[in-house]
C-alpha atoms as a PDB file:
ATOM      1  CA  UNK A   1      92.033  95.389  52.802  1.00  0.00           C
ATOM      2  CA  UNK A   2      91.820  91.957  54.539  1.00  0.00           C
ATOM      3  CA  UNK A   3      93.342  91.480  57.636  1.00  0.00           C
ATOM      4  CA  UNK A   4      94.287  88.176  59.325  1.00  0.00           C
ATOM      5  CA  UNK A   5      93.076  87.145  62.236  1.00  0.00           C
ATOM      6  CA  UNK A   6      95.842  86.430  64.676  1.00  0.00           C
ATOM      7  CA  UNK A   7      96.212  83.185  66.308  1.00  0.00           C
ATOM      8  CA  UNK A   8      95.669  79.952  64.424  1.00  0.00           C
ATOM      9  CA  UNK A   9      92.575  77.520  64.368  1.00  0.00           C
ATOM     10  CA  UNK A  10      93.301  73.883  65.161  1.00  0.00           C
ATOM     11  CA  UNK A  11      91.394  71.567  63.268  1.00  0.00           C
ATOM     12  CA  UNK A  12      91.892  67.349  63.133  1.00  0.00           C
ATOM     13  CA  UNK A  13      92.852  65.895  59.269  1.00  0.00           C
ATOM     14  CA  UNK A  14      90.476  63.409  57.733  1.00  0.00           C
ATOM     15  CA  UNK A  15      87.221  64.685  60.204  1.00  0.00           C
ATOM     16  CA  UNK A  16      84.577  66.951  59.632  1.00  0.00           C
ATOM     17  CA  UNK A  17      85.077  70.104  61.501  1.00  0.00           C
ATOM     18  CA  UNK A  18      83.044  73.323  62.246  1.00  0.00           C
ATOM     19  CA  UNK A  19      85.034  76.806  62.855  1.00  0.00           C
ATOM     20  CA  UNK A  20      83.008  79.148  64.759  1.00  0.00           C
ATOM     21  CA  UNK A  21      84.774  83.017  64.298  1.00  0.00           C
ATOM     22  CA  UNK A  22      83.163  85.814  66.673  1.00  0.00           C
ATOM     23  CA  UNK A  23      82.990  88.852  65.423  1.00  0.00           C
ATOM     24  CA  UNK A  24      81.922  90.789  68.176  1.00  0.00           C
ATOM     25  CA  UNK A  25      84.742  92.487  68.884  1.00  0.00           C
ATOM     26  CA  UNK A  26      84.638  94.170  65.034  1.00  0.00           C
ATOM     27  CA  UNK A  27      80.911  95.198  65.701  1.00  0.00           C
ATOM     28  CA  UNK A  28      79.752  98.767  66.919  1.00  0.00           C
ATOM     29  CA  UNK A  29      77.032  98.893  69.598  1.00  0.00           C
ATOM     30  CA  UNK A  30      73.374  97.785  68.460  1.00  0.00           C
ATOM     31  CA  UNK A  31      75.202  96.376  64.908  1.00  0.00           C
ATOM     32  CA  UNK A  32      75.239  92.447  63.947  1.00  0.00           C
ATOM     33  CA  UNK A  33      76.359  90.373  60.826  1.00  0.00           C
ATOM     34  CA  UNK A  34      73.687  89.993  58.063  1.00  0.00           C
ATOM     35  CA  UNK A  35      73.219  87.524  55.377  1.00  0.00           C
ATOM     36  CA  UNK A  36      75.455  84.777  54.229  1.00  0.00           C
ATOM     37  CA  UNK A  37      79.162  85.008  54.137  1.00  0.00           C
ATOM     38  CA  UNK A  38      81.454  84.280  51.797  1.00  0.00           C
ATOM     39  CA  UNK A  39      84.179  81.649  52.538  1.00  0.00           C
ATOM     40  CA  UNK A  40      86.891  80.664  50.256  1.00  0.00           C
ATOM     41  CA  UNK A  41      90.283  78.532  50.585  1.00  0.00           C
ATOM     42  CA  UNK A  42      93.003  80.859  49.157  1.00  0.00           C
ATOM     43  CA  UNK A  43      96.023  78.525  48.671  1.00  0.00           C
ATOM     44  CA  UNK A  44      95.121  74.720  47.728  1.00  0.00           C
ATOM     45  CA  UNK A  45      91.833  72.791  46.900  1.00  0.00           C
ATOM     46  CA  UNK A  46      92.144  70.403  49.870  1.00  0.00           C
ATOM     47  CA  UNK A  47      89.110  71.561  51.641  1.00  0.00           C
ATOM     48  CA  UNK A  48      85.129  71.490  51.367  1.00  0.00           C
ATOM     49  CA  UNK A  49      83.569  74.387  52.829  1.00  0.00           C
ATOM     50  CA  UNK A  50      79.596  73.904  53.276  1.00  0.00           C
ATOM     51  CA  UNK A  51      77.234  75.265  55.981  1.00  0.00           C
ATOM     52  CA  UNK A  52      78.692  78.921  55.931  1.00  0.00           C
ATOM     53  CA  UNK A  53      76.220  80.360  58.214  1.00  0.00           C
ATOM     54  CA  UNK A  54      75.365  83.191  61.201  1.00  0.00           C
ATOM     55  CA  UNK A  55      75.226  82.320  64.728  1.00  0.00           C
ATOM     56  CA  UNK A  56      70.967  81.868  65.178  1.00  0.00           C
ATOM     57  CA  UNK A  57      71.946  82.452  68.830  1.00  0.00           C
ATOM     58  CA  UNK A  58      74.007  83.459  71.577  1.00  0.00           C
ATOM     59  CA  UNK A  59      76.997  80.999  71.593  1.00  0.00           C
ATOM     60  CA  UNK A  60      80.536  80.623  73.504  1.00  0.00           C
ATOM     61  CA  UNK A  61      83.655  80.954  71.011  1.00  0.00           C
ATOM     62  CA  UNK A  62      87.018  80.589  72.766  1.00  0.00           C
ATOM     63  CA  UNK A  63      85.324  81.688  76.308  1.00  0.00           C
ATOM     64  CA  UNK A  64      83.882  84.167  74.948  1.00  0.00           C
ATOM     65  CA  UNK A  65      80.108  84.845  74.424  1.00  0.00           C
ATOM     66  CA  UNK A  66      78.725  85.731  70.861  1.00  0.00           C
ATOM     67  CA  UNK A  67      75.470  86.980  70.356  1.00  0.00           C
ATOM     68  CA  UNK A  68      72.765  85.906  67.967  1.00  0.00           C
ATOM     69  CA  UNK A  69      74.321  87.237  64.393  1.00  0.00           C
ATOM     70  CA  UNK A  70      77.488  87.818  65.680  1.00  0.00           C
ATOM     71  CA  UNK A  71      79.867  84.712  64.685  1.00  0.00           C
ATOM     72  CA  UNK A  72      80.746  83.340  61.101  1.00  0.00           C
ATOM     73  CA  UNK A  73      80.672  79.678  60.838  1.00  0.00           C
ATOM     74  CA  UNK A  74      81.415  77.275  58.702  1.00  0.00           C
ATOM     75  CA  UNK A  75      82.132  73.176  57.938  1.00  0.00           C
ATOM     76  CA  UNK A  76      85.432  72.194  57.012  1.00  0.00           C
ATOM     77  CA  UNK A  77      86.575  68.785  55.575  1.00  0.00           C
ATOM     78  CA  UNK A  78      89.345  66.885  53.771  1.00  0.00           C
ATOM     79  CA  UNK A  79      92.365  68.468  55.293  1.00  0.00           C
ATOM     80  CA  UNK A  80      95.676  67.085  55.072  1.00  0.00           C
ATOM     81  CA  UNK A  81      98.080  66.527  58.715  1.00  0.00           C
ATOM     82  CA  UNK A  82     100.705  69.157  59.160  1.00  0.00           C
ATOM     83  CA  UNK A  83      98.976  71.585  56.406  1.00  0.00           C
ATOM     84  CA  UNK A  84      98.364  75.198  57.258  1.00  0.00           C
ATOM     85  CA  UNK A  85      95.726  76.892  55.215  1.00  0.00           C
ATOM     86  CA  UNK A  86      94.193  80.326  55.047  1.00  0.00           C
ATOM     87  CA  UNK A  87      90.576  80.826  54.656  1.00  0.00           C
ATOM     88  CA  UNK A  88      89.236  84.235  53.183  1.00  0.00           C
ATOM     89  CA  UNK A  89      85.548  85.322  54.707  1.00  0.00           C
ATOM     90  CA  UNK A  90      83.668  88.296  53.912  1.00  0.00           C
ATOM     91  CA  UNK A  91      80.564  89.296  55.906  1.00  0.00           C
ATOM     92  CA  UNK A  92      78.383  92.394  55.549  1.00  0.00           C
ATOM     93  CA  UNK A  93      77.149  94.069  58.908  1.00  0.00           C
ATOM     94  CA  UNK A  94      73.953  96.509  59.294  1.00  0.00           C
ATOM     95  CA  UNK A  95      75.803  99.453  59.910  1.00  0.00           C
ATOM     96  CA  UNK A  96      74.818 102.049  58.106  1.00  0.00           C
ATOM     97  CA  UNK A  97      75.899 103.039  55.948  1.00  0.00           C
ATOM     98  CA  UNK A  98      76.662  99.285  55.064  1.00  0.00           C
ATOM     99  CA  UNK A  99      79.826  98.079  55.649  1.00  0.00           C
ATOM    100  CA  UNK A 100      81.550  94.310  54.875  1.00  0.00           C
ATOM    101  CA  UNK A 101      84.237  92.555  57.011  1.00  0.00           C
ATOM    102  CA  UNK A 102      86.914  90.712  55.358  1.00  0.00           C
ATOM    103  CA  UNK A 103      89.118  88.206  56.993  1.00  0.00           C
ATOM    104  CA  UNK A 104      91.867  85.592  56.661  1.00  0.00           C
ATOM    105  CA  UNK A 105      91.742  82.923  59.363  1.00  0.00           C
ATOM    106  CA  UNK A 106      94.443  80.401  59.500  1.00  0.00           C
ATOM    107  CA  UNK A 107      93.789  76.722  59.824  1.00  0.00           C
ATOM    108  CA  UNK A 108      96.312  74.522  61.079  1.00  0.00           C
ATOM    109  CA  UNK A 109      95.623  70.402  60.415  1.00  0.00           C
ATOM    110  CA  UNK A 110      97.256  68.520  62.963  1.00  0.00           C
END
């Protein structure tokens, strides 16, 4: 089942904007994301999504430290002002046995 993240994203229309999601808090001890995720807009086609990526290293996401492998990020572009839009992400982790996250984060153009 996906879950939704609580809280909303802020992002500025007509710019190019990166969202950085950690995921550390979903992670068991020793365990890290793994390969590329998947991100897709679930309710318009406003938005390109390119540059869906890992976290290469340790990085600060709301105050908060990610390590290496531990974040989802992405490039978002051509929203609209005063649109909200939800983003679907699936990422698989190195449990084992394996395992995939799957997410909605909410975007809010302003």
């Amino acid at each position: 089942m996906t879950k939704i993240l609580p809280g909303l994203r802020t992002v500025s229309s007509d710019a190019v904007e990166v969202v950085a999601i950690d995921e550390s808090f979903e992670l068991d001890s020793g365990e890290t994301l793994t390969g590329t995720p998947t991100v897709t807009e679930i309710d318009t086609s406003d938005l390109t999504i390119a540059n869906k990526s890992l976290n290469a290293s340790s990085m600060t996401i709301n105050g908060n430290t990610a390590a290496a492998s531990c974040a989802v990020l992405f490039r978002v572009s051509g929203q609209k002002a005063g649109k909200l839009y939800n983003i679907k992400y699936t990422v698989a982790t190195t449990s084992n046995p394996a395992r995939t996250l799957a997410w909605i984060v909410r975007i809010q153009c302003r």
